[in-house]
Protein backbone atom coordinates (compact mmCIF):
# COMPACT_ATOMS: atom_id res chain seq x y z
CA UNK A 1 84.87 -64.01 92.36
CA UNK A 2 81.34 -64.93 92.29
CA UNK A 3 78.85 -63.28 89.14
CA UNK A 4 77.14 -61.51 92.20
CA UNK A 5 79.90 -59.99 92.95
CA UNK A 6 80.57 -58.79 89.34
CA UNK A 7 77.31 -57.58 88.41
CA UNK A 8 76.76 -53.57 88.98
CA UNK A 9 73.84 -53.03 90.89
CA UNK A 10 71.19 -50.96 89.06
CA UNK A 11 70.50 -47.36 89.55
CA UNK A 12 67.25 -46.61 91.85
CA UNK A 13 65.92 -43.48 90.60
CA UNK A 14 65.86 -40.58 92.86
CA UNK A 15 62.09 -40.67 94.67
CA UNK A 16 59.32 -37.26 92.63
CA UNK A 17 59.23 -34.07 95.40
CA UNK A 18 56.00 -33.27 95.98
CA UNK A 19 55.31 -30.05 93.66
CA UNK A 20 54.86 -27.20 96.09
CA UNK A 21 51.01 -25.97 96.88
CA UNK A 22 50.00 -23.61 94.58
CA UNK A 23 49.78 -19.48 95.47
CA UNK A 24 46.46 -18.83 95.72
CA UNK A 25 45.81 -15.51 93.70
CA UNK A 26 44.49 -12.86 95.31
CA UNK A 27 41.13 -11.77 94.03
CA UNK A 28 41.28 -8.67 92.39
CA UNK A 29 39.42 -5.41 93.91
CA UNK A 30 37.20 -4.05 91.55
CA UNK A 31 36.84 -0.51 92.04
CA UNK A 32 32.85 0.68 92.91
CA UNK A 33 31.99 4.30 91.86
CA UNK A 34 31.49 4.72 95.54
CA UNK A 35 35.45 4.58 95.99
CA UNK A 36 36.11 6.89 93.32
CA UNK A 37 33.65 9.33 94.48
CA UNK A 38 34.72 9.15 98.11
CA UNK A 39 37.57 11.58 97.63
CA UNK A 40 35.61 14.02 95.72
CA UNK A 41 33.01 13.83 97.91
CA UNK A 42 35.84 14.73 100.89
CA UNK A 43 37.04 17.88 98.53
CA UNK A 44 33.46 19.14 98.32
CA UNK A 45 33.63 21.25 101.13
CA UNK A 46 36.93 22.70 100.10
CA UNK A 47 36.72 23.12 96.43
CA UNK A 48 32.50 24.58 97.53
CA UNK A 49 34.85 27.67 99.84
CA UNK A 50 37.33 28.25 96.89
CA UNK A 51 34.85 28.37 94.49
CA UNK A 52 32.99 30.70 97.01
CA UNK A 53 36.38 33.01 98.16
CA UNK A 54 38.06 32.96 94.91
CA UNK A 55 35.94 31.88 91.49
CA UNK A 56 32.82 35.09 92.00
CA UNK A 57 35.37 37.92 92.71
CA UNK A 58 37.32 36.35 89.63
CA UNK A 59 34.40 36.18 87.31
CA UNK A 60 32.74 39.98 88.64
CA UNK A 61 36.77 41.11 87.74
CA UNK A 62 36.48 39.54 84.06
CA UNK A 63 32.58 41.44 83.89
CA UNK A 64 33.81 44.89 85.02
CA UNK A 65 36.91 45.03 83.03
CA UNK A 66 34.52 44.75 79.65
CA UNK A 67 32.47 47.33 80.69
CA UNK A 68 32.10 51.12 81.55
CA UNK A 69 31.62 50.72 85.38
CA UNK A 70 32.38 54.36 87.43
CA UNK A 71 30.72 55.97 90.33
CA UNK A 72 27.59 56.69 88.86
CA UNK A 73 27.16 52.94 87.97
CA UNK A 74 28.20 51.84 91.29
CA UNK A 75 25.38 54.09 93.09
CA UNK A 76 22.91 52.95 90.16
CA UNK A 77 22.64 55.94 88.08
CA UNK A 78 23.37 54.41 85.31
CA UNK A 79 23.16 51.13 83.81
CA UNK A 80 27.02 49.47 83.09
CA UNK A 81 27.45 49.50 79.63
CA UNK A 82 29.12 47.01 77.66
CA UNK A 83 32.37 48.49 75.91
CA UNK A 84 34.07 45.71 74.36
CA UNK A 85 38.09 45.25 74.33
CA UNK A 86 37.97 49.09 75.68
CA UNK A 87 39.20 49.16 78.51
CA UNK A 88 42.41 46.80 77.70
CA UNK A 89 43.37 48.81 74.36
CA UNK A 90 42.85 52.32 77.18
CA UNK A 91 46.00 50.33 79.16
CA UNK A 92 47.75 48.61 77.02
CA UNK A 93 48.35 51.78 75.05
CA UNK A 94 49.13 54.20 77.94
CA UNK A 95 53.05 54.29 78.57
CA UNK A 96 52.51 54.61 81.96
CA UNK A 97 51.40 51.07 82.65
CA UNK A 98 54.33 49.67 80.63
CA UNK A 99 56.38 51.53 83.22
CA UNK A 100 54.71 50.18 86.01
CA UNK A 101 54.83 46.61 84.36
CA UNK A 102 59.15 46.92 84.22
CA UNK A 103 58.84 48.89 87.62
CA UNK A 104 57.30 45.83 88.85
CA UNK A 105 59.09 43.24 87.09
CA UNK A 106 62.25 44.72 88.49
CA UNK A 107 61.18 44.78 92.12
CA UNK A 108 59.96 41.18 91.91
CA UNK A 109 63.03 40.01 90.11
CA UNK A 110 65.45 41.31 92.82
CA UNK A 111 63.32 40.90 96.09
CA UNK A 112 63.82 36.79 94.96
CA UNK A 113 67.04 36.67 94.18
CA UNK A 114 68.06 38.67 97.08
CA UNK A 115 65.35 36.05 99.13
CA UNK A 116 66.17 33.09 97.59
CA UNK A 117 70.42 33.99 97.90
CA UNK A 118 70.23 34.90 101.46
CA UNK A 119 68.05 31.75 102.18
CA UNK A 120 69.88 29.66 100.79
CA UNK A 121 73.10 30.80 102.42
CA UNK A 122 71.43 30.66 106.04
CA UNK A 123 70.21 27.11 105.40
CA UNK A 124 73.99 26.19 104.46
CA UNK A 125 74.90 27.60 107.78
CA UNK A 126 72.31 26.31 109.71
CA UNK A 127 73.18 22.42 109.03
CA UNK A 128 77.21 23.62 110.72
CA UNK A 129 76.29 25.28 113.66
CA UNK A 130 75.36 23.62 116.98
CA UNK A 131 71.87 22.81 118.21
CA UNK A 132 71.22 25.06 120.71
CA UNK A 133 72.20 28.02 118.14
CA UNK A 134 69.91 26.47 115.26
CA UNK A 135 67.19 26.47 117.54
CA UNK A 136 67.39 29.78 118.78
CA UNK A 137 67.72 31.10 115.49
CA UNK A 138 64.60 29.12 113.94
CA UNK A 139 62.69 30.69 116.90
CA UNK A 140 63.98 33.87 115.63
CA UNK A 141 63.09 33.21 111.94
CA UNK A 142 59.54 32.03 112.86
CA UNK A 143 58.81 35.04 115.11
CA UNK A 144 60.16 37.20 111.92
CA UNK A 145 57.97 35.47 109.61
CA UNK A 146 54.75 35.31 112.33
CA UNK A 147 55.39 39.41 112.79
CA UNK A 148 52.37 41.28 110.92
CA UNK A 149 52.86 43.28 107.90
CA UNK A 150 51.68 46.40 109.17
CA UNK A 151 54.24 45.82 112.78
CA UNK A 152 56.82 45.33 109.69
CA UNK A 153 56.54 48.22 107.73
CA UNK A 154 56.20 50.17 110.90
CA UNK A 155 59.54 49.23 112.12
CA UNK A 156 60.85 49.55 108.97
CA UNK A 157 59.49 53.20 108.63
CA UNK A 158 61.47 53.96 112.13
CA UNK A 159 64.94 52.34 111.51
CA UNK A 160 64.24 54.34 107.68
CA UNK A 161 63.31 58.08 109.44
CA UNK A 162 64.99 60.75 108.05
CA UNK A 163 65.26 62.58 111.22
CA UNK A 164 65.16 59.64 113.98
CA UNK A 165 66.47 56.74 111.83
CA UNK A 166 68.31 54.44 113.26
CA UNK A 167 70.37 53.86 109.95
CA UNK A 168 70.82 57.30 109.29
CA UNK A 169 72.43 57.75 112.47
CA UNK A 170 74.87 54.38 112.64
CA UNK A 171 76.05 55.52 108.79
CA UNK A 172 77.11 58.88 110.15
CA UNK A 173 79.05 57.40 112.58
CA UNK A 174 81.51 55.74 109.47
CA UNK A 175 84.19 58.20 108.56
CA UNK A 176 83.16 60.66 106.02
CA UNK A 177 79.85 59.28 106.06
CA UNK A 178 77.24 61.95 107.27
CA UNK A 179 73.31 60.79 106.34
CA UNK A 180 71.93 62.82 109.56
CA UNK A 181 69.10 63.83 107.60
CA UNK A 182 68.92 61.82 104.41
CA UNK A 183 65.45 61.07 102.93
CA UNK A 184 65.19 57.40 101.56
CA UNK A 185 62.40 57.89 99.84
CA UNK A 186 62.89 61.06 98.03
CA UNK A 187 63.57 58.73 94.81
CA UNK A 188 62.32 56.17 93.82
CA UNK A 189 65.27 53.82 93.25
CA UNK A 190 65.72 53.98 96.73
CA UNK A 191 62.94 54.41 98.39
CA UNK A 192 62.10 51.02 96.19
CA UNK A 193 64.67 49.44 97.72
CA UNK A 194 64.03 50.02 101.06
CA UNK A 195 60.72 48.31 100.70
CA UNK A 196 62.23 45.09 98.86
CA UNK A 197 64.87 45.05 101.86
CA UNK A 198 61.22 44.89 103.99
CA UNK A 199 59.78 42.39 101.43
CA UNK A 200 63.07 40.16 101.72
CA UNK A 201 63.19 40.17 105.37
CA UNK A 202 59.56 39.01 105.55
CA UNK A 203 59.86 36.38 103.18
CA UNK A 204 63.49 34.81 104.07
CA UNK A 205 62.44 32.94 107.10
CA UNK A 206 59.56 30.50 104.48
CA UNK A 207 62.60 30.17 102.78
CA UNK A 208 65.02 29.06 105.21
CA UNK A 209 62.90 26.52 106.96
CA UNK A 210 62.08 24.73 103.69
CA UNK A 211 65.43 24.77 102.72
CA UNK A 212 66.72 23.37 106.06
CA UNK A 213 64.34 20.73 105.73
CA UNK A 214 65.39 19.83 102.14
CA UNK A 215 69.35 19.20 103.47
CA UNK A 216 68.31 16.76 105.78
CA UNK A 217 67.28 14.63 102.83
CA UNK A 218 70.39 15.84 101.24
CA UNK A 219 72.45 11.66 101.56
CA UNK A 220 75.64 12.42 103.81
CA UNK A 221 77.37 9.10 101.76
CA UNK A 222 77.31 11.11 98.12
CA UNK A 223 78.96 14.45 99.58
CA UNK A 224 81.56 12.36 101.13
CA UNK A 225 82.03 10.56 97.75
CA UNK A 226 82.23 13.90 96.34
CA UNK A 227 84.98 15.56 98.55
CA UNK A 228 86.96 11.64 98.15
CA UNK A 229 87.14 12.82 94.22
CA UNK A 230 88.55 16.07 94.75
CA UNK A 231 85.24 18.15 95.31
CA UNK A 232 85.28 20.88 96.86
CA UNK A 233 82.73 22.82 99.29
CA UNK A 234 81.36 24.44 95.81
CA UNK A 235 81.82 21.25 93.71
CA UNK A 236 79.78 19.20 96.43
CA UNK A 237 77.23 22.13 96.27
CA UNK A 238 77.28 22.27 92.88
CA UNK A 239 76.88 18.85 91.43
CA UNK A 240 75.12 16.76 94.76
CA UNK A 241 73.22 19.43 97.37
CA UNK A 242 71.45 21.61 94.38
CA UNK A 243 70.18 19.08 92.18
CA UNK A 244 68.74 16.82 95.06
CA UNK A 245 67.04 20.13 96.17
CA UNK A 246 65.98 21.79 92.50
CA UNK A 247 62.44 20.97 92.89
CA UNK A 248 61.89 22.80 96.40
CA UNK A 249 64.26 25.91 95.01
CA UNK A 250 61.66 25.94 91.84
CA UNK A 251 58.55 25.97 94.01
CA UNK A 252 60.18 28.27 96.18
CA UNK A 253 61.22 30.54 93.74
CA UNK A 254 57.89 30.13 91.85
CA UNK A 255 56.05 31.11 95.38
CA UNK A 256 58.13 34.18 95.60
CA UNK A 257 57.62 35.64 92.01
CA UNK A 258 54.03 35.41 92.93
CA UNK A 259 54.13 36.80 96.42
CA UNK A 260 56.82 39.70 95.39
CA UNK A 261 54.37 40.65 92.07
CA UNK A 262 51.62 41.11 94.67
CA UNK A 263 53.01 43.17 97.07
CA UNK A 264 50.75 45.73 98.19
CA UNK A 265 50.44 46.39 102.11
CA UNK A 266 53.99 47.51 102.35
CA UNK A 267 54.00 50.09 99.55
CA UNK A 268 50.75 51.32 100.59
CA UNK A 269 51.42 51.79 104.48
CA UNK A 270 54.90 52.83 103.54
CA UNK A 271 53.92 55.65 101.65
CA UNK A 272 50.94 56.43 103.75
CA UNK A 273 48.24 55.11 101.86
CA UNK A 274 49.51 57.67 99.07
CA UNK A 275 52.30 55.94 96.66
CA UNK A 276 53.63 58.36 94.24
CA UNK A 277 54.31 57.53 90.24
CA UNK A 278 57.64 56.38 90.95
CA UNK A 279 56.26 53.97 93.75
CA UNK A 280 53.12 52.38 91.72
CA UNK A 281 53.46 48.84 90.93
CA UNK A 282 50.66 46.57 89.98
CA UNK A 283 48.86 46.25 92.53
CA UNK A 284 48.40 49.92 93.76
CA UNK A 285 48.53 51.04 90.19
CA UNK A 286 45.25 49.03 89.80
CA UNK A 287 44.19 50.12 93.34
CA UNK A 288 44.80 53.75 92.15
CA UNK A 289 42.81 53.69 89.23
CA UNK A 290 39.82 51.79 90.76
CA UNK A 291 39.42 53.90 94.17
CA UNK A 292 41.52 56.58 93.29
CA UNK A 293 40.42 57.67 90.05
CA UNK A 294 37.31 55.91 90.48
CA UNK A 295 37.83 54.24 86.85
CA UNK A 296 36.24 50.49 88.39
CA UNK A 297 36.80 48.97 85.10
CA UNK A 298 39.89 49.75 84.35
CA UNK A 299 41.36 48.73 87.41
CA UNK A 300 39.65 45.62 87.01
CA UNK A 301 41.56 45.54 83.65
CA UNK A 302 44.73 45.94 85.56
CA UNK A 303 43.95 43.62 87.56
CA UNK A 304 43.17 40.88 85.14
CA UNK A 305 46.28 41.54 82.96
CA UNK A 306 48.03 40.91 86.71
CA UNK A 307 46.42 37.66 87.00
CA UNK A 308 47.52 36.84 83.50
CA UNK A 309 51.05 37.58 83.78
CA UNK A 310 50.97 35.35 86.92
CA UNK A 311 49.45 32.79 85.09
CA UNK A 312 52.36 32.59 82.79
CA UNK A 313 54.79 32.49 85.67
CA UNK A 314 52.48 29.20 87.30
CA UNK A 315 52.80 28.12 83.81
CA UNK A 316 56.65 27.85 83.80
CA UNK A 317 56.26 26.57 87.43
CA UNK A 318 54.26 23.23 86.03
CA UNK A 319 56.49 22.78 83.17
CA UNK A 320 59.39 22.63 85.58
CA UNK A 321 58.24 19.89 87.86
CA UNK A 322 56.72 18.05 84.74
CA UNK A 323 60.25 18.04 83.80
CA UNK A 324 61.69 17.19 87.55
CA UNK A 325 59.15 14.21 87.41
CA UNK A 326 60.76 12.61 84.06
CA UNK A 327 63.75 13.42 84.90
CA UNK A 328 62.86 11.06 88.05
């Protein structure tokens, strides 16, 4: 054997890749004050009608609830006078406003439960029926909600007659049952209730729709991974459909405080432009001492504790969804 043959042949080392090119970084944007005024500038017209619509009648509410502002100062007789605190101590101390305040507080509370309980039970429905039934009954919901209020409270009024109801005269025909004749509005418990069943109806449609759309984001995957671990149709409910839609059911139910606190067209047509004690909530308790009475300021007063109270509902509102957002 030869020394060539012996001698191990040296290692070549493996030949340097090429380093690859080099990213080139993209330049950053610097933001002009023409960008950040762009969307304000868009707003403008919006925020200019608000202001407009909603901030003057706000501030001439929070100047005529501080003064002494009747008849005689509306047809310039006299000059308003500046009264201080007045006005709220004149409400705030009469036990007739607290009344209204539970009065009202009650009605709200129930016309959303009853709204958002309903809703929320149609919605369910909804997503297990077949499509040409969900979309005959969405037409039906949005030609509920699209009725006027006045159309509303009309039909209301006739299916409610004490002499030509239509209630009145399907109830008699139970056994033992005879309403021929029965007032619903001689109290006002139930004549109360009778407008929160008109209230309801009007607002359950807003409610269904948004709901509807909220389970088709609802993931089809975690319900059937809830039913595999022994879920049932309340346990998937429970613990996958209502937290993925808490957000929409707190701005919903937020909406609805707000909209039920302000009720005023049905009460007022209802009761023929007259509500009784036992009718008066907020709004036509303030209506009935501004027009009524003819006591501007303190209505305004009303009025602004109204907006106050709603304030602290919008307040609970925010801190919710600051919460949902974390949470997130």
């Amino acid at each position: 054997m030869s020394a060539a043959d012996t001698t191990t042949p040296a290692k070549v080392p493996p030949p340097r890749q090429a380093p690859p090119p080099a990213v080139p970084k993209a330049p950053r944007v610097k933001r002009t004050s023409g960008t950040t005024a762009a969307p304000w500038a868009l707003l403008a017209p919006c925020l200019l009608i608000l202001a407009l619509v909603l901030g003057y009648p706000l501030v001439r509410l929070v100047t005529l609830s501080f003064q002494k502002f009747g008849q005689s100062q509306l047809w310039g007789f006299q000059p308003a006078e500046s009264v201080g605190f007045d006005n709220f101590s004149k409400v705030l101390g009469d036990g007739e406003f607290w009344a209204v305040v539970v009065r009202t507080i009650v009605f709200a509370g129930g016309a959303v439960v009853f709204t958002m309980v309903i809703g929320m039970l149609i919605a369910l429905l909804l997503q297990r029926v077949s499509g040409w039934v969900k979309t005959l009954i969405n037409i039906v919901l949005v030609a509920s909600w699209g009725m006027p209020i006045i159309v509303a409270t009309t039909v209301f009024k006739w299916l409610f007659d004490s002499d030509y109801g239509v209630l009145n005269a399907l109830l008699s025909k139970l056994p033992g049952v005879d309403m021929i004749g029965h007032n619903w509005f001689a109290s006002g418990p139930q004549g109360l209730t009778v407008i929160m069943l008109l209230v309801v109806w009007g607002a359950v449609p807003f409610v269904v729709i948004t709901l509807s759309a909220g389970l088709t984001q609802v993931p089809a995957e975690l319900e059937e991974a809830a039913r595999l671990d022994g879920a049932g149709a309340w346990g998937v409910f429970r613990y996958v459909t209502l937290p993925i839609l808490k957000p929409i059911i707190v701005m919903l139910t937020t909406l609805s405080v707000i909209w039920d606190m302000g009720v005023f067209p049905q009460v007022f047509v209802m009761r023929n432009g007259h509500p009784e004690a036992e009718f008066q909530l907020l709004t036509t308790y303030s209506y009935d001492r501004a027009f009524v009475v003819n006591d501007y300021a303190q209505g305004s007063a009303i009025a602004l504790l109204t907006v106050l109270l709603l304030l602290g509902v919008v307040a609970v509102y925010m801190r919710q969804m600051l919460k949902i957002g974390e949470v997130e």
